[in-house]
Protein backbone atom coordinates (compact mmCIF):
# COMPACT_ATOMS: atom_id res chain seq x y z
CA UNK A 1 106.40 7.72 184.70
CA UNK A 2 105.80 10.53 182.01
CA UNK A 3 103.10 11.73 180.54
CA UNK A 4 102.06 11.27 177.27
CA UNK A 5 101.54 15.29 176.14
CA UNK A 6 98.83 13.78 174.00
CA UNK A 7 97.00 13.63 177.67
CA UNK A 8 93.20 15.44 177.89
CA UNK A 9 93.41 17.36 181.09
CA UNK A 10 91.80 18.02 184.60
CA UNK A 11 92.09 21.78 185.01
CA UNK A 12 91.46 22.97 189.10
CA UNK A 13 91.44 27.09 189.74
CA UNK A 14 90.96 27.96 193.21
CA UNK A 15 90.73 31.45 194.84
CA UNK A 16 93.27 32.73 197.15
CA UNK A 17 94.85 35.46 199.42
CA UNK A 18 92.66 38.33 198.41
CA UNK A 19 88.79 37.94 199.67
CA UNK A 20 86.65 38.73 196.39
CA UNK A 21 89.22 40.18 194.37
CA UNK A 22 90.55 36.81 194.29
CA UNK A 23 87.63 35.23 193.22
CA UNK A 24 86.74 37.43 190.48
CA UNK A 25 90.65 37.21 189.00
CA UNK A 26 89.79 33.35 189.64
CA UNK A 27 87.30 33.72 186.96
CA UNK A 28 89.37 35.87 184.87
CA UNK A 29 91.94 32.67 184.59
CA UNK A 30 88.66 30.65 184.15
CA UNK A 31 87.91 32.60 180.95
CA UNK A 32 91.83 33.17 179.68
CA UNK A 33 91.85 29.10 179.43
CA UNK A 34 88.57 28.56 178.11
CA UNK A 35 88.88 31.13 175.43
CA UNK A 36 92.59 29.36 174.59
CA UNK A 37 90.56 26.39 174.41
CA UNK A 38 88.14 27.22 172.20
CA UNK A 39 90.98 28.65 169.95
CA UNK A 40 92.55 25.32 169.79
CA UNK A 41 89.06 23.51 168.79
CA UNK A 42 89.27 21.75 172.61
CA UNK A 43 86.45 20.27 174.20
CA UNK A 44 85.62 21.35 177.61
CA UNK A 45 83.00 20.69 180.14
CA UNK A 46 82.57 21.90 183.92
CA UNK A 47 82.94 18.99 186.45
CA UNK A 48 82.08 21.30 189.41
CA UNK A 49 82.08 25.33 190.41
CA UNK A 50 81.58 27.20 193.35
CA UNK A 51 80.85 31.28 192.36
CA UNK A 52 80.38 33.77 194.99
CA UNK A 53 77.51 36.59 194.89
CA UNK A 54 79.76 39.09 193.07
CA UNK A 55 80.35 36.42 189.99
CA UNK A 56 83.63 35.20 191.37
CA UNK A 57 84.90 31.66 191.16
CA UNK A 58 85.67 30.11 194.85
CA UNK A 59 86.98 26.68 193.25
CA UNK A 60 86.33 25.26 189.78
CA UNK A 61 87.01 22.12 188.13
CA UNK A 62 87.22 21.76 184.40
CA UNK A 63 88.01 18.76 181.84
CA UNK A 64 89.39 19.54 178.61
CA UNK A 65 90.02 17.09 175.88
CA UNK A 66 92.25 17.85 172.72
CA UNK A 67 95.78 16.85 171.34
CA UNK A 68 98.89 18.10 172.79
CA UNK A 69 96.48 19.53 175.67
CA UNK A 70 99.08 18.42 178.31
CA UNK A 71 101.43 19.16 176.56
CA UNK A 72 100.62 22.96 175.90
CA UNK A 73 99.23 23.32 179.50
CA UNK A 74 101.14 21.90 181.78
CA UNK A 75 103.40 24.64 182.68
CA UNK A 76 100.37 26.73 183.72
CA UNK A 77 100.49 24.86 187.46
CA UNK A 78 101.08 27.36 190.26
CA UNK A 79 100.12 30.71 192.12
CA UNK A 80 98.98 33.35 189.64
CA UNK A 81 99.30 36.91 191.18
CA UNK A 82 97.31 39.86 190.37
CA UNK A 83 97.94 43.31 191.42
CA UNK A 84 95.12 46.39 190.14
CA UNK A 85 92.88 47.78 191.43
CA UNK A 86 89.74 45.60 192.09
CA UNK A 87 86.10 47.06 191.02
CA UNK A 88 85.17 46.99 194.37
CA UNK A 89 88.35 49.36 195.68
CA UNK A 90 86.94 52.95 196.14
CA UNK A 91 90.19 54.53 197.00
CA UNK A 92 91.55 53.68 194.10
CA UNK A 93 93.91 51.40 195.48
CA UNK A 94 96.16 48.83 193.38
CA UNK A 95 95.54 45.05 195.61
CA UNK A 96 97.16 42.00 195.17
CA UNK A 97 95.39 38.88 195.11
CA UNK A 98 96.24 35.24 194.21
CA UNK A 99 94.80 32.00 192.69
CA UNK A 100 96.08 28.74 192.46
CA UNK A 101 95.79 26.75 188.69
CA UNK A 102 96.60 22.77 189.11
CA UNK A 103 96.96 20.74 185.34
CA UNK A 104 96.32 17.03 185.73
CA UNK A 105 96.79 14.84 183.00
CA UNK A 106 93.52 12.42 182.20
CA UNK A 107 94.27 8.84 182.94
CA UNK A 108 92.53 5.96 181.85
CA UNK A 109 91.57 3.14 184.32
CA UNK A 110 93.98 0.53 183.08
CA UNK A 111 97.19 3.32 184.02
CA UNK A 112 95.88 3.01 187.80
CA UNK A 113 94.76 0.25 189.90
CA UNK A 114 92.55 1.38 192.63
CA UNK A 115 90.77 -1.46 195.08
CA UNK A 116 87.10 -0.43 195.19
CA UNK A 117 87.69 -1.43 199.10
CA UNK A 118 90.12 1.24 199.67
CA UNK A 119 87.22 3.87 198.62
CA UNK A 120 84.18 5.57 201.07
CA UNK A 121 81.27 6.75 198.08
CA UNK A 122 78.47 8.97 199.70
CA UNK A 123 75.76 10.20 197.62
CA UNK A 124 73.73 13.35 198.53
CA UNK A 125 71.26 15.90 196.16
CA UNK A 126 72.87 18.13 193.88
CA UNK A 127 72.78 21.57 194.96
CA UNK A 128 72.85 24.98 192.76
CA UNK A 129 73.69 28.52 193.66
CA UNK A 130 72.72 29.42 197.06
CA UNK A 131 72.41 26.07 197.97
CA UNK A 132 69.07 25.30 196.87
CA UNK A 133 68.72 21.60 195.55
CA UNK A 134 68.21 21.44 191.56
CA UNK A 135 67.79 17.95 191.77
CA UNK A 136 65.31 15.94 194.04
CA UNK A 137 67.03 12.98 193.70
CA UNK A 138 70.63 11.91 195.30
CA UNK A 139 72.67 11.96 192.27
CA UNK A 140 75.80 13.83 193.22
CA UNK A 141 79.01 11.53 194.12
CA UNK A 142 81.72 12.02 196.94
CA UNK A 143 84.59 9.30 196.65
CA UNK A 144 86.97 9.35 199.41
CA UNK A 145 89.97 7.30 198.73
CA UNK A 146 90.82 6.12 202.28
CA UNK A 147 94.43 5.20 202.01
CA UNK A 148 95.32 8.80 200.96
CA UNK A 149 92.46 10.40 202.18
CA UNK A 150 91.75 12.42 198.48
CA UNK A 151 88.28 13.48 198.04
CA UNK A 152 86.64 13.91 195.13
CA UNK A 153 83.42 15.07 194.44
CA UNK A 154 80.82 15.53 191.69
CA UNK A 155 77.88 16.84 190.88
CA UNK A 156 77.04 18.44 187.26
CA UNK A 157 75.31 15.32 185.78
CA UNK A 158 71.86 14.49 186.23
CA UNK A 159 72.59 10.72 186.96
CA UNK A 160 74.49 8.89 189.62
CA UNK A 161 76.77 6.55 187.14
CA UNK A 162 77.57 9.71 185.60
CA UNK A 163 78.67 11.45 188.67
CA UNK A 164 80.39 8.20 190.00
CA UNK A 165 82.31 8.41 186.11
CA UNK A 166 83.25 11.69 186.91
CA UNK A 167 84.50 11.61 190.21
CA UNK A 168 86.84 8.62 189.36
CA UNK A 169 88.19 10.47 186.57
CA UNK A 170 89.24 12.66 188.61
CA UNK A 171 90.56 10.79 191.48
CA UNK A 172 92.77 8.57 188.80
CA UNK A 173 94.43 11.73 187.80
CA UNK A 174 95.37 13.05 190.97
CA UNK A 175 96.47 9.72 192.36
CA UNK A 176 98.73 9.08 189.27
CA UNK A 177 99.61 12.50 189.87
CA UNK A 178 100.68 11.75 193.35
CA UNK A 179 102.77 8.55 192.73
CA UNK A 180 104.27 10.57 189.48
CA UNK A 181 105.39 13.15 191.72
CA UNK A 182 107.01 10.62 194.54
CA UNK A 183 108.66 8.43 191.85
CA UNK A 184 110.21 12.14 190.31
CA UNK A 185 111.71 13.94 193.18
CA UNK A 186 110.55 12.05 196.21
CA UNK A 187 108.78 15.01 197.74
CA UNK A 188 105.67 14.42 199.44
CA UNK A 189 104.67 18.10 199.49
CA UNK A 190 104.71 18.01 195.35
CA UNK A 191 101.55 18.40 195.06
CA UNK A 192 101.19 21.08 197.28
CA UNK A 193 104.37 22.88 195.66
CA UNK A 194 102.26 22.57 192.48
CA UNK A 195 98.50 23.87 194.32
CA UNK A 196 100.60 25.73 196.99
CA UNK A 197 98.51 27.57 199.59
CA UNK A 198 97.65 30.43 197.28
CA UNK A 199 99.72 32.91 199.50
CA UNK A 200 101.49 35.55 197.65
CA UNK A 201 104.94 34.59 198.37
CA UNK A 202 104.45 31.32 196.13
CA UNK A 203 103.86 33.40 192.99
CA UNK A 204 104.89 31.97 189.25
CA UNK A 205 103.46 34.49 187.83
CA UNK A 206 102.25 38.20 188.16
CA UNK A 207 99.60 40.50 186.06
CA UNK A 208 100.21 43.83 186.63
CA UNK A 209 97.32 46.33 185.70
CA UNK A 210 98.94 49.29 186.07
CA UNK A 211 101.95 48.17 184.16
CA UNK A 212 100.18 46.05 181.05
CA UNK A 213 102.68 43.09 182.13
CA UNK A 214 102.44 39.64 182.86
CA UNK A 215 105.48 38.44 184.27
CA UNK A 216 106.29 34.36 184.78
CA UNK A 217 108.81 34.20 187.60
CA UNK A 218 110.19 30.63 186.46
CA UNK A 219 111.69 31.96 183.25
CA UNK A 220 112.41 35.28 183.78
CA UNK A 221 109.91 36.83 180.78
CA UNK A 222 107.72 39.93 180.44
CA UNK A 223 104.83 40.29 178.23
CA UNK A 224 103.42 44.35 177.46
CA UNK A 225 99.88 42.78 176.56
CA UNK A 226 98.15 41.71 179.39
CA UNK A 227 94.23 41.87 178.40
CA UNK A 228 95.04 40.13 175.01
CA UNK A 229 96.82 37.01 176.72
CA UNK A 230 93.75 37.09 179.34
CA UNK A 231 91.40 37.32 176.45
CA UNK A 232 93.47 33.83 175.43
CA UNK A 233 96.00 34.55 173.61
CA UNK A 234 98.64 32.16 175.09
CA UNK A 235 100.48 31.06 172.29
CA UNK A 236 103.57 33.59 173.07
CA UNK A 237 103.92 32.16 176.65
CA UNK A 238 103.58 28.64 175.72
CA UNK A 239 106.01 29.09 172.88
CA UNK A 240 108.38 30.61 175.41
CA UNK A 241 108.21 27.71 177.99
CA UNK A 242 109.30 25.42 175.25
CA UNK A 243 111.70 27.16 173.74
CA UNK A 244 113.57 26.75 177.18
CA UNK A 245 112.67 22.75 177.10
């Protein structure tokens, strides 16, 4: 069941162990990938986000279309760890924080069969920051896929069919995700091995401030120029994941 690497992409960044500081290095990821995207001449679009006061990202969910976008992402799944010392710290103390990063490939509705029985759709009003409601209509979509109990929801268009659209998108690619993942090593807890809880002991990979380094875990590799790969420069680390493939 591979993936083509040709695959557009689902991109999920949640924050974890860390309060705010987690949030606002959730954002920083949010910006590393987007600015790698623009540099590749990707399309991208936000399919849901949830900031806190301070400008951090709680949870976002981002498509991104391109060739070899799979391909050239895919090994960015996991904990990222941050350790410096957040803007908020006034002892000047160096915290760590985490934030999980999940890739799903895009899949079109003929690669997965799903019986519109098997799925619970709710519709409520979109809502913007602090909750008010920016539309006064009930466009926004929750799908629950009963047999697995995934939930999807969406909210950033200004119609239902688009939401619905949306939402099924997504829900195709982390159901084909799922039954890639049982077919592959029979695990059930893949896909939380890949999201993880976003506790600090999961790491993949660690920016360290006070050191200029980005470390990835998996393959053993240092990098001495951490706020140009966070300003999107990711071509070294890519190349370096498939140079071991």
């Amino acid at each position: 069941m591979q993936v083509p690497k040709s695959k557009g992409i689902i991109l999920e960044i949640r924050a974890g162990a860390g309060g705010e500081e987690a949030a606002i290095f959730a954002a920083d990821l949010f910006r590393m990938y987007t600015k790698y995207a623009q540099s590749q001449s990707w399309g991208f679009s936000i399919i849901d986000k949830s900031l806190t006061s301070l400008g951090g990202i709680k949870e976002i969910i981002v498509e991104i279309n391109g060739p070899e976008v799979y391909g050239q992402l895919q090994n960015e799944s996991g904990v990222h760890r941050v350790q410096r010392v957040p803007k908020t710290e006034k002892n000047g103390r160096i915290h760590t924080s985490t934030a999980s990063v999940a890739i799903l490939p895009k899949i079109e509705a003929t690669e997965v069969k799903i019986n519109p029985q098997d799925l619970k759709i709710d519709m409520a009003r979109s809502s913007g920051p602090g909750g008010q409601n920016v539309n006064k209509r009930s466009t926004a979509i929750r799908v629950t896929h009963l047999p697995t109990n995934i939930v999807v929801f969406s909210q950033t268009e200004r119609s239902q069919p688009q939401n619905k659209e949306i939402a099924m998108e997504i829900l195709r690619a982390k159901l084909y995700e799922r039954a890639n993942n049982q077919q592959m090593s029979q695990l059930s807890q893949e896909r939380r091995d890949q999201i993880g809880t976003a506790d600090r002991s999961e790491k993949v990979r660690t920016y360290n401030f006070a050191q200029n380094r980005i470390t990835d875990h998996r393959i053993g590799k240092s990098w001495h120029d951490l706020e140009t790969i966070l300003n999107g420069k990711l071509d070294a680390v890519i190349k370096a994941f498939r140079k071991q493939e």
